[in-house]
Structure formats: structure tokens, C-alpha cells
N, C-alpha and C. Protein backbone atom coordinates (compact mmCIF):
# COMPACT_ATOMS: atom_id res chain seq x y z
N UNK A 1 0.82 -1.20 0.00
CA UNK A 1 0.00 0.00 0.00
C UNK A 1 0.86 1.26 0.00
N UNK A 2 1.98 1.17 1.09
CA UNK A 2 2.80 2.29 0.54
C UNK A 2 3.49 2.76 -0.45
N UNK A 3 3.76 1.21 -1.25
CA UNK A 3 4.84 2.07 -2.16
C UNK A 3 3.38 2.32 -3.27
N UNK A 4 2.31 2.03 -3.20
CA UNK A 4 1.44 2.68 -4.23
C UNK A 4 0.64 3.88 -3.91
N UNK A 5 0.93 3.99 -3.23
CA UNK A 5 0.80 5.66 -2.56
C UNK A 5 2.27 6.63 -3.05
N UNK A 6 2.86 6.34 -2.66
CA UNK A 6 4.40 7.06 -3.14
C UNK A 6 4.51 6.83 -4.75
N UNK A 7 4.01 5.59 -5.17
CA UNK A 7 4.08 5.89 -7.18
C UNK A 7 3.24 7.06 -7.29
N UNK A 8 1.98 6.89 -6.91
CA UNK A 8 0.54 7.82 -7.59
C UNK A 8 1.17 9.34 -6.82
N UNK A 9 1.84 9.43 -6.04
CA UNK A 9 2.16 10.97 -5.69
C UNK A 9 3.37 11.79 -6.39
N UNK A 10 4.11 10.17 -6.64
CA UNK A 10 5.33 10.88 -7.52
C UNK A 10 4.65 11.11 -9.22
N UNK A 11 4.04 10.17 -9.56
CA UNK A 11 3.22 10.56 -11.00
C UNK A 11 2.81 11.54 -11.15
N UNK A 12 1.50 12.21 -9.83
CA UNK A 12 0.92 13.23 -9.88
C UNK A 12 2.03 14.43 -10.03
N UNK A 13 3.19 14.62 -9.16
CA UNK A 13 3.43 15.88 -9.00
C UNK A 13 4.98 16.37 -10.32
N UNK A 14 5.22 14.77 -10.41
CA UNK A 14 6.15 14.68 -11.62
C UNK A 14 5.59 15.32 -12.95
N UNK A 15 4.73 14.84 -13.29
CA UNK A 15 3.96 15.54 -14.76
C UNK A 15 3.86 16.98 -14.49
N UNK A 16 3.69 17.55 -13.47
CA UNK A 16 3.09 18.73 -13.42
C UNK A 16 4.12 19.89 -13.92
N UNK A 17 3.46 21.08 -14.73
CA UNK A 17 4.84 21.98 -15.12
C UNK A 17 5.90 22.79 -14.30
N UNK A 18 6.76 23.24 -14.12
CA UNK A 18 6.77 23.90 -12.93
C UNK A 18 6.38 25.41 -12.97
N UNK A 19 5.60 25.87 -13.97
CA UNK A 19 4.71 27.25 -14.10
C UNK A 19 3.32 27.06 -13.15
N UNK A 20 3.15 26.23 -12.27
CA UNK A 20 1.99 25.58 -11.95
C UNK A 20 2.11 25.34 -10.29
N UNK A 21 0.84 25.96 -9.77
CA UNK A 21 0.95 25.92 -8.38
C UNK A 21 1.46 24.90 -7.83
N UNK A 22 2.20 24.86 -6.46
CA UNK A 22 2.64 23.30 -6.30
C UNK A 22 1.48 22.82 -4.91
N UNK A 23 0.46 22.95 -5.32
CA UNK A 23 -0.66 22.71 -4.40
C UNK A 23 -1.51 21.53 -4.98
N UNK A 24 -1.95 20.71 -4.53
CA UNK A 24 -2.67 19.12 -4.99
C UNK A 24 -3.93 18.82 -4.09
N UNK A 25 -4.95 19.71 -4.53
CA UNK A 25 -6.61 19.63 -3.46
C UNK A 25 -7.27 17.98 -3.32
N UNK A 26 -7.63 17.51 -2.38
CA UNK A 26 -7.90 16.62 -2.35
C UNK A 26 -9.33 16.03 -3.34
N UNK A 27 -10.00 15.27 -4.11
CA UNK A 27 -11.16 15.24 -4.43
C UNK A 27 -11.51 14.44 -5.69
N UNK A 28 -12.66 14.01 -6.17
CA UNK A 28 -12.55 12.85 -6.72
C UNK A 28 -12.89 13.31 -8.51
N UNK A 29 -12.64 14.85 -8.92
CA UNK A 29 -12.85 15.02 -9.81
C UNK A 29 -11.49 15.06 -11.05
N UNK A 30 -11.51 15.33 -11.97
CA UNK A 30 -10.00 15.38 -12.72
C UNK A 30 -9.84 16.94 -13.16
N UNK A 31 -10.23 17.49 -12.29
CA UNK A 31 -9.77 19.05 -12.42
C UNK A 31 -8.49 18.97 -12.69
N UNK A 32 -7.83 19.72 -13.29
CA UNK A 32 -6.37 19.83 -12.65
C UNK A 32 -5.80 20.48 -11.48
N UNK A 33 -6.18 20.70 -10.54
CA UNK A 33 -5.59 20.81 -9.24
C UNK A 33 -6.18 19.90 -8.26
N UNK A 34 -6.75 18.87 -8.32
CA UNK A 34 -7.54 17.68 -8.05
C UNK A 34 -6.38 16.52 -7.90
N UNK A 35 -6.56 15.68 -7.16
CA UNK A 35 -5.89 14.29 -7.13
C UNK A 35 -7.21 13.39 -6.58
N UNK A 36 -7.10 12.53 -6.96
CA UNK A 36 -7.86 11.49 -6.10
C UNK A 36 -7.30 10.59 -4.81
N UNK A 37 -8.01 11.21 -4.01
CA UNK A 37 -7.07 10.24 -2.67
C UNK A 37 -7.84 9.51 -1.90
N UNK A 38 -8.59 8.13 -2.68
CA UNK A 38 -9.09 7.11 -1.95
C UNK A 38 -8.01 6.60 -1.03
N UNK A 39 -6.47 6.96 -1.07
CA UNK A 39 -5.44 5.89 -1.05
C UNK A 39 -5.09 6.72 0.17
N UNK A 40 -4.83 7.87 0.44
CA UNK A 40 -4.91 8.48 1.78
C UNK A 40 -5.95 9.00 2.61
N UNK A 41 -7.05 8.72 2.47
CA UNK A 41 -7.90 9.25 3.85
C UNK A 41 -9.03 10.47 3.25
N UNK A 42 -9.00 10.68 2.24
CA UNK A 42 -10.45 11.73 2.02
C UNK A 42 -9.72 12.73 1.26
N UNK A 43 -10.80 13.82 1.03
CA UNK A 43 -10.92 14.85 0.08
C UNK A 43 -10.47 15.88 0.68
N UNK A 44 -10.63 15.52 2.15
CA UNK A 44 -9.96 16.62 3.21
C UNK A 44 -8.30 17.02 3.09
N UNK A 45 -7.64 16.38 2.32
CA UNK A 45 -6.24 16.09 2.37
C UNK A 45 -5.77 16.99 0.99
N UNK A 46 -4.55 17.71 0.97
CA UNK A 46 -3.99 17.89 0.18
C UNK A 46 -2.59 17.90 -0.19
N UNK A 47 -1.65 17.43 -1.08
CA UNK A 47 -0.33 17.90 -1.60
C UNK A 47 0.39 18.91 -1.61
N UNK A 48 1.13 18.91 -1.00
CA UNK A 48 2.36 20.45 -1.15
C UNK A 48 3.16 19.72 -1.22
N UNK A 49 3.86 20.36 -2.39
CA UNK A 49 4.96 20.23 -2.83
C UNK A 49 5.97 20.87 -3.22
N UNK A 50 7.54 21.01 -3.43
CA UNK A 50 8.83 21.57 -3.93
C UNK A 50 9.32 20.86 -4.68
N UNK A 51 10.21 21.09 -5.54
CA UNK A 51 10.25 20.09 -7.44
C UNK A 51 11.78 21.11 -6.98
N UNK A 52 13.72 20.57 -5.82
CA UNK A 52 14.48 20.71 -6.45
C UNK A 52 15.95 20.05 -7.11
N UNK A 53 16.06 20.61 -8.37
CA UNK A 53 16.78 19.92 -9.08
C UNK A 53 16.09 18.07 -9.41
N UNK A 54 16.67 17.20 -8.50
CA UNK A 54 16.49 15.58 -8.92
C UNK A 54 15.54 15.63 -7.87
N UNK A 55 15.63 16.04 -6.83
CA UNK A 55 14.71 15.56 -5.52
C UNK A 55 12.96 16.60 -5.37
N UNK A 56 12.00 15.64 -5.17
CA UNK A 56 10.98 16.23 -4.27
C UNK A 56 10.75 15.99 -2.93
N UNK A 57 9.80 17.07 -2.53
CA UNK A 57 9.36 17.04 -1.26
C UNK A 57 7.82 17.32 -1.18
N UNK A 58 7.45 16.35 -0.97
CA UNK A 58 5.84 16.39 -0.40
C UNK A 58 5.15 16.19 0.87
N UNK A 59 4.36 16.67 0.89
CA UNK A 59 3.85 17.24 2.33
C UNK A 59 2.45 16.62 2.13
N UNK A 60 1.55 15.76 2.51
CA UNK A 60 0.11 15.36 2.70
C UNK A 60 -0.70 16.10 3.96
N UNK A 61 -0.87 16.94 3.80
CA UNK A 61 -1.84 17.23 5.00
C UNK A 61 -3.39 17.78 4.43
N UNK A 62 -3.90 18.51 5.95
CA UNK A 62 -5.57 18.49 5.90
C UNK A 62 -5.50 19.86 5.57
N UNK A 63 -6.97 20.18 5.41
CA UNK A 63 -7.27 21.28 4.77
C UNK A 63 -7.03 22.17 5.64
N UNK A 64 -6.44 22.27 7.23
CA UNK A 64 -6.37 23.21 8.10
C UNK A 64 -4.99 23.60 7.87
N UNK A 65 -4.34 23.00 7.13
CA UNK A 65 -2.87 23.44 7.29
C UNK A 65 -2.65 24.33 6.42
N UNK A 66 -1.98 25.56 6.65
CA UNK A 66 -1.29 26.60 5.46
C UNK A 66 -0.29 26.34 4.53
N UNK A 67 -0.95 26.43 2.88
CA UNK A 67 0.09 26.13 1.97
C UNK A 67 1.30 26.76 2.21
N UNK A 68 1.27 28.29 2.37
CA UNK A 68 2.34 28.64 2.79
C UNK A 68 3.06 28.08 3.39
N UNK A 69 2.64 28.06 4.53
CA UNK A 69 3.30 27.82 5.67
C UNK A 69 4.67 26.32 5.79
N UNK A 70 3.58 25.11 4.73
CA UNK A 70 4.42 24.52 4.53
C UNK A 70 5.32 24.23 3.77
N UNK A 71 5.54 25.23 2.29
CA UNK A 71 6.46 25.87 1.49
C UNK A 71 7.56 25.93 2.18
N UNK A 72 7.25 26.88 3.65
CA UNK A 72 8.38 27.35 4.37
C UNK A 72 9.06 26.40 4.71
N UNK A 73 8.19 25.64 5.36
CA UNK A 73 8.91 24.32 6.00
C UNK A 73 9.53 23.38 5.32
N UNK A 74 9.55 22.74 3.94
CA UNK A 74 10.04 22.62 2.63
C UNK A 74 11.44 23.16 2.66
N UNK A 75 11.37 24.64 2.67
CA UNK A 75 12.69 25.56 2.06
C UNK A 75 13.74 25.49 3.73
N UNK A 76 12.99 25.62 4.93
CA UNK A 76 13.86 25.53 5.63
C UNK A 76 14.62 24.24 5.89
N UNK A 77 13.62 23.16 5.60
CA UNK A 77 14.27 21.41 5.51
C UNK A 77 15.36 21.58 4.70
N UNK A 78 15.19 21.36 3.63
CA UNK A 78 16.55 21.89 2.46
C UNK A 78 17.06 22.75 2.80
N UNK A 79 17.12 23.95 3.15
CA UNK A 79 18.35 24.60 3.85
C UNK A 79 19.42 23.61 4.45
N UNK A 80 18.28 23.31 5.55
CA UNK A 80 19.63 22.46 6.66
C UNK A 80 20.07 21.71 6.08
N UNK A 81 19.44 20.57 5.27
CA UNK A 81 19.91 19.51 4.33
C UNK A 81 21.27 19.82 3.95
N UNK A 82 21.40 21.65 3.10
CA UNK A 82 22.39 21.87 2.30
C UNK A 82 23.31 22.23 3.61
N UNK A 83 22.97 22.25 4.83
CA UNK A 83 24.09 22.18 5.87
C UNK A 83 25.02 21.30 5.68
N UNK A 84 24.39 20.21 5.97
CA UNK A 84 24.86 19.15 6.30
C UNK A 84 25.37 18.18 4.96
N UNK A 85 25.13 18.48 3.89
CA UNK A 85 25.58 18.09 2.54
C UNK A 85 26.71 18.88 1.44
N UNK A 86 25.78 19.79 1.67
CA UNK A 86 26.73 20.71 0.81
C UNK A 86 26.00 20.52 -1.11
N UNK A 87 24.97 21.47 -1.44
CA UNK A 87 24.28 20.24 -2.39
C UNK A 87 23.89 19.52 -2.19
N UNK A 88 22.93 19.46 -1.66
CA UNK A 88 22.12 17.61 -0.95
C UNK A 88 21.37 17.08 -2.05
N UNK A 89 21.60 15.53 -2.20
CA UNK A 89 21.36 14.98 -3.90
C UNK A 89 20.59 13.72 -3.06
N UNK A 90 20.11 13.06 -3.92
CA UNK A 90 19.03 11.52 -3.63
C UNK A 90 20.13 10.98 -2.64
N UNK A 91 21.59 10.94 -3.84
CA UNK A 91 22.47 9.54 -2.40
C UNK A 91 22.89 10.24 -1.60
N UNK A 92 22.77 11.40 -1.14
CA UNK A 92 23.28 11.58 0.40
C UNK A 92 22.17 11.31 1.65
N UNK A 93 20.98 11.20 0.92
CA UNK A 93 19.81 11.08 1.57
C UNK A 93 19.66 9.51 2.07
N UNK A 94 20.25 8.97 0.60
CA UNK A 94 20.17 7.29 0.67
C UNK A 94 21.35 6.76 1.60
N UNK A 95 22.51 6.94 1.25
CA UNK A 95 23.64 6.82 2.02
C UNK A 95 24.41 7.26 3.06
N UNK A 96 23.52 8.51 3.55
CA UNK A 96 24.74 9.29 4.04
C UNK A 96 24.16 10.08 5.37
N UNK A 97 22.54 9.64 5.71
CA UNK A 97 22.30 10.52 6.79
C UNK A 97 22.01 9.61 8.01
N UNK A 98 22.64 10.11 8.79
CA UNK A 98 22.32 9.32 10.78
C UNK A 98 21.86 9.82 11.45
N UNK A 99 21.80 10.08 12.61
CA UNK A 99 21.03 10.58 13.18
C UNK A 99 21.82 11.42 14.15
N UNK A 100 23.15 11.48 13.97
CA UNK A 100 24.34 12.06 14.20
C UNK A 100 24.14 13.38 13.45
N UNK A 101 24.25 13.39 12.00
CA UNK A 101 24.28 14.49 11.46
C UNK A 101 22.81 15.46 11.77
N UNK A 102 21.86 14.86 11.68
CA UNK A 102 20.94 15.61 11.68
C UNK A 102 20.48 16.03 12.49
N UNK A 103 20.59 15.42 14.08
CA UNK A 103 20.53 15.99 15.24
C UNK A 103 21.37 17.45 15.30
N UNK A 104 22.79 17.45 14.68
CA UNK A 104 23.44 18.56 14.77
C UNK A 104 23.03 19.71 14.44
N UNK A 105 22.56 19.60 13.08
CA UNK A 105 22.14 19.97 11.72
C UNK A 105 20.53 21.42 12.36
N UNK A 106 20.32 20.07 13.09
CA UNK A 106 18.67 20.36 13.50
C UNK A 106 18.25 21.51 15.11
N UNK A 107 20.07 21.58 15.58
CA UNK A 107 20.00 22.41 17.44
C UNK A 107 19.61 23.55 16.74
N UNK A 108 18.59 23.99 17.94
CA UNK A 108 18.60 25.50 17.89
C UNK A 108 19.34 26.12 17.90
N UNK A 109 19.55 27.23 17.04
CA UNK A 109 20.63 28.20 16.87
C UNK A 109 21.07 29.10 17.92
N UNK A 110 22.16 29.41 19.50
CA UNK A 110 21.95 30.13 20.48
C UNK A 110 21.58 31.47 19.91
N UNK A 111 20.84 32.40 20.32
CA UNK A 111 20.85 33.52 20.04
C UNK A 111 20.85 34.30 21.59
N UNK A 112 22.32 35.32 21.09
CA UNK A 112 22.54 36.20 22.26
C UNK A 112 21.70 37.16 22.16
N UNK A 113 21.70 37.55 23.11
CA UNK A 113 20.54 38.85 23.68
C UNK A 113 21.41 39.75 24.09
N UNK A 114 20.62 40.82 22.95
CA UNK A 114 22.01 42.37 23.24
C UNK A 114 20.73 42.91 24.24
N UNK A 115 21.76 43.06 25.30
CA UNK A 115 20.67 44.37 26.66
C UNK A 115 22.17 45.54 26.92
């Protein structure tokens, strides 16, 4: 069931142009900003997504969540990624991450307080 959930999401968001919102509404019509998601949980659900270079990132959530919001969260993931990579590509993802690096990757940043 999972990996046919992960084909039909990589299909969906692969075809898509990248002139084209990266938003995927949940629902059972063939609009084009429509997916059908018998396969995750309802109509309530939608796709966000980032398309960079070789790699995506998709996000499934409910209709309460802000597209924005998780754009951000997208661009700040890949940020750190490119911390800890330098260029972060499929095999560093496949080969190369522990839980060493990403714990590091992931501390809050101290911030001094000018008084």
C-alpha cells in the first residue's frame, strides 16, 4: 500500500509543469488541481509540494494546514539539508544521513541577547 501511494504521488506531482501551483486539493474530480485520494484518507487532504533539481518534497496534510506555511517548512528542511551536505542529492539522503548528522544539523541556533 505504501509504495502505491508514493508511485501515484510521484506521478501526480512529476507531470506537473513547474509554471503551476505546487498545491494538490484533495477530491474525486479530474480538475487539474484535483488528485484522487481514496489511497490516503479523504478529500480533506492535500499535496504540497517543492520540485528541487532531482529531488521532491511532499507534504500530505488536511485542509487546516497553510500552503504557505508549509512551502516554508520545505525551504527551511533543504536549507539544513544543504548544511549538512553541501548540495544535498538523492544519495546523500540514501547513504549518508544518521542521526548524528541531523541531530546537529537540527540544534537550535543560540541567540545572544544584546541588553
Amino acid at each position: 500500500m505504501q509504495q502505491q501511494i508514493i508511485k501515484e504521488t510521484f506521478q501526480l506531482v512529476s507531470k506537473r509543469d513547474d509554471n503551476v501551483c505546487n498545491f494538490l486539493e484533495g477530491g474525486r474530480s479530474k480538475a487539474p488541481n484535483t488528485f484522487c485520494c481514496s489511497l490516503i484518507g479523504g478529500s480533506d487532504y492535500k499535496l504540497i509540494y517543492r520540485h528541487y533539481a532531482t529531488l521532491y518534497f511532499v507534504f500530505c496534510v488536511d485542509s487546516s494546514e497553510s500552503e504557505l506555511g508549509i512551502l516554508d517548512l520545505i525551504q527551511v528542511f533543504v536549507e539544513t539539508l544543504d548544511k549538512c551536505f553541501e548540495n544535498v542529492c538523492e544519495l546523500d539522503l540514501i547513504f549518508h544521513v544518521d542521526k548524528k548528522t541531523l541531530t546537529m544539523a537540527l540544534q537550535p541556533q543560540e541567540i545572544s541577547s544584546v541588553t
